[in-house]
N, C-alpha and C. Protein backbone atom coordinates (compact mmCIF):
# COMPACT_ATOMS: atom_id res chain seq x y z
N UNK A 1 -34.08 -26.39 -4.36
CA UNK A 1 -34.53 -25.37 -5.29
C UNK A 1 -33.87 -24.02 -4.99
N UNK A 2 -33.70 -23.85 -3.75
CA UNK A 2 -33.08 -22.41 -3.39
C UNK A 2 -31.43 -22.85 -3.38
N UNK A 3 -30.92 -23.80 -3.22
CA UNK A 3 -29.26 -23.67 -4.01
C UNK A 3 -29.26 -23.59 -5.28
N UNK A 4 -30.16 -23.90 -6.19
CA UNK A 4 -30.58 -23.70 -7.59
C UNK A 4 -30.47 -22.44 -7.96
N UNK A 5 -30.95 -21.70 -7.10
CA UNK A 5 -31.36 -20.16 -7.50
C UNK A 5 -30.10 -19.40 -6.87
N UNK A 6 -29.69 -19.61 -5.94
CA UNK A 6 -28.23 -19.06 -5.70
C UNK A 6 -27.34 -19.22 -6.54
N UNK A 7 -27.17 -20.30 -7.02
CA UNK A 7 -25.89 -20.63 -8.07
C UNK A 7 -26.58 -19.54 -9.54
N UNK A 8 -27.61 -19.97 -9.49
CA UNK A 8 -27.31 -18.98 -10.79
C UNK A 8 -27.12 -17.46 -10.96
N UNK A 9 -27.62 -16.97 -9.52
CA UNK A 9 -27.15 -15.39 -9.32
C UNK A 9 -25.44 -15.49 -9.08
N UNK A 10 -25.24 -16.54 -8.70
CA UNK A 10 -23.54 -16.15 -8.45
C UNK A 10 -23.05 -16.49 -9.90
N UNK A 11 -23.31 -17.27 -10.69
CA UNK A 11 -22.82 -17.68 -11.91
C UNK A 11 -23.15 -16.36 -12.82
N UNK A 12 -24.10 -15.51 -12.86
CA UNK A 12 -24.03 -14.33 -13.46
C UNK A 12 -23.21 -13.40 -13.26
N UNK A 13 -23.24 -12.97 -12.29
CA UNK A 13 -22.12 -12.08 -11.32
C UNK A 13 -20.70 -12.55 -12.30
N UNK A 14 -20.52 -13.86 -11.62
CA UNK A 14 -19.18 -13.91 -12.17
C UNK A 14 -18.76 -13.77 -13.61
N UNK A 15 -19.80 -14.15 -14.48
CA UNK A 15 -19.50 -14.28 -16.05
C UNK A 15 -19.37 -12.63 -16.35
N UNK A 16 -20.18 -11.97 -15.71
CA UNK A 16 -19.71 -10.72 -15.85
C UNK A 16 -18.63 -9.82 -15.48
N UNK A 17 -17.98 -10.49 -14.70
CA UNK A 17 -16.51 -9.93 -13.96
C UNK A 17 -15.17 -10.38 -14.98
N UNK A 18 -15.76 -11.77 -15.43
CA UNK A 18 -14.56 -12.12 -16.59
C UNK A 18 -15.03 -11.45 -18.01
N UNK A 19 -14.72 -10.39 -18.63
CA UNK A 19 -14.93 -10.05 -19.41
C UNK A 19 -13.18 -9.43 -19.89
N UNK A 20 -12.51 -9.35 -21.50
CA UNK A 20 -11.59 -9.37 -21.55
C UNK A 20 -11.56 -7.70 -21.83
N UNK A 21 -12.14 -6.92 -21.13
CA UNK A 21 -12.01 -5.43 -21.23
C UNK A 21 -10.84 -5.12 -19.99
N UNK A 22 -9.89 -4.44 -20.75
CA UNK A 22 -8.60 -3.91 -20.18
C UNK A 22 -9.34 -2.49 -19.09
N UNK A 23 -8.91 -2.42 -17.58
CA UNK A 23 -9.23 -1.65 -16.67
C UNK A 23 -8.74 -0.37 -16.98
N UNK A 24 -7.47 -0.29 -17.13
CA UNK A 24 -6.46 0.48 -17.62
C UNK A 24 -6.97 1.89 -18.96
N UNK A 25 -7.06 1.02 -19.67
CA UNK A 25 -6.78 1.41 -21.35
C UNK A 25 -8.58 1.15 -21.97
N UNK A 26 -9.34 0.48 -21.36
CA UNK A 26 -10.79 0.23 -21.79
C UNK A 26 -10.77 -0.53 -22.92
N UNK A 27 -9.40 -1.46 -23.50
CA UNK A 27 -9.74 -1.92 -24.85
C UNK A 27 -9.95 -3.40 -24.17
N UNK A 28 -10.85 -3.95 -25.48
CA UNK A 28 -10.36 -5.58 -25.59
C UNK A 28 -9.26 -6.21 -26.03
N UNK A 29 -8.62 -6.96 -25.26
CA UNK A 29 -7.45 -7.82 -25.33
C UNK A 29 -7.59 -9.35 -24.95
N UNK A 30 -7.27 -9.97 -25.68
CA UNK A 30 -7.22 -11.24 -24.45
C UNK A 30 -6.47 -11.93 -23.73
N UNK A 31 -5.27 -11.01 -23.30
CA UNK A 31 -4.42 -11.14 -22.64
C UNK A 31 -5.06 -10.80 -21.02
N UNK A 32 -6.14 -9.50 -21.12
CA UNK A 32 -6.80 -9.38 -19.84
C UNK A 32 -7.13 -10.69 -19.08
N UNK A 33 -7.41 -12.16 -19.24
CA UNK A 33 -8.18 -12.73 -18.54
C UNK A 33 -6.99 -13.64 -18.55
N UNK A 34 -5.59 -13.61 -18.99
CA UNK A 34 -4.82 -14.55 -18.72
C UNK A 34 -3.80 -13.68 -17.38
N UNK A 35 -3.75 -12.28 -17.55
CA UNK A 35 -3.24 -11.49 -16.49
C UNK A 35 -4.14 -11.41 -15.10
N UNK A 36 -5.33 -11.86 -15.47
CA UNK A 36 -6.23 -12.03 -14.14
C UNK A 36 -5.88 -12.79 -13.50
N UNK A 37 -6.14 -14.09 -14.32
CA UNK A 37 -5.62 -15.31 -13.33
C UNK A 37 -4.39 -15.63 -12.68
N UNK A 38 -3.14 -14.75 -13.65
CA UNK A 38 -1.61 -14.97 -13.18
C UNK A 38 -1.87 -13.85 -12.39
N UNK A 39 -2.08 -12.73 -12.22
CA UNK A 39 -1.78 -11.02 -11.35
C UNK A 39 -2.76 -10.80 -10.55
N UNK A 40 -3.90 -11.25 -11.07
CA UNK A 40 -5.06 -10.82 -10.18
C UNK A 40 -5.68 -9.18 -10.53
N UNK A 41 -5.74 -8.86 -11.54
CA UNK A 41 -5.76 -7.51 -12.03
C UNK A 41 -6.44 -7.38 -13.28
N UNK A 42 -6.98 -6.72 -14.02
CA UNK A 42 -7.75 -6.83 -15.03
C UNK A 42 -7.03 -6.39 -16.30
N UNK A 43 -5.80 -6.50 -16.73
CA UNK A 43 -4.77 -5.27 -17.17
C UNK A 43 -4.09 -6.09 -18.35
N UNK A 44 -4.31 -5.47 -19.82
CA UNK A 44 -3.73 -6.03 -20.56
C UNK A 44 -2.18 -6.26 -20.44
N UNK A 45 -1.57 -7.20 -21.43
CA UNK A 45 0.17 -6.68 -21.24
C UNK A 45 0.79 -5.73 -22.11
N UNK A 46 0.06 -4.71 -22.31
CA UNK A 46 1.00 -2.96 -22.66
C UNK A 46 1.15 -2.65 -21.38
N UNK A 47 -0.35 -2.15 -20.95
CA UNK A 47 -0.40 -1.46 -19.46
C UNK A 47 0.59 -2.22 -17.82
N UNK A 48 0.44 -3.77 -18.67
CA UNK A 48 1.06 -4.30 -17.60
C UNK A 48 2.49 -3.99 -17.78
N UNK A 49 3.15 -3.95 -18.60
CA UNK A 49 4.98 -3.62 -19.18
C UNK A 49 5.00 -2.32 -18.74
N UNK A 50 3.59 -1.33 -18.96
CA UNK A 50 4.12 0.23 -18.77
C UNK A 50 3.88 0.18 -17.11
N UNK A 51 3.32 -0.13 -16.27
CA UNK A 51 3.01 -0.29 -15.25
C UNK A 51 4.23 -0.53 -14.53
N UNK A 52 4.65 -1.60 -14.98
CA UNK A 52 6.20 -2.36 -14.79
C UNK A 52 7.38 -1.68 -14.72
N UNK A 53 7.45 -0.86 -15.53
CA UNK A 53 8.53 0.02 -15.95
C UNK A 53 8.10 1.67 -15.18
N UNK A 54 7.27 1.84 -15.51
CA UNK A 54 6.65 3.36 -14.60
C UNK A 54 5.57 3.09 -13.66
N UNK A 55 6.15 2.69 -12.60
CA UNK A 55 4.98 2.61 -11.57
C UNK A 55 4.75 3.87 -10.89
N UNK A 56 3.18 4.22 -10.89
CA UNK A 56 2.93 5.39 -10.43
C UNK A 56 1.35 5.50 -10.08
């Protein structure tokens, strides 16, 4: 019963971390959650190209 109740506090947590809101820029994209999994970063691909090109 208590791994029951752990999994579902961690399963919240996480559903809330994948959300396709750009860190960067604050928009929705859904490129955010395919740059997560390839970059590890929350970052649409504008911010990721401008990032790319002007790192700063």
């Amino acid at each position: 019963m208590i791994n029951l109740l752990f999994k579902k506090k961690n399963k919240k947590k996480i559903d809330k971390k994948i959300d396709n809101i750009c860190e960067e820029c604050n928009k929705i994209n859904e490129t955010v959650s395919q740059n997560l999994i390839i970059t590890g970063f929350k970052i649409c691909n504008s911010c990721r190209t401008s990032k790319t090109i002007f790192p700063v």
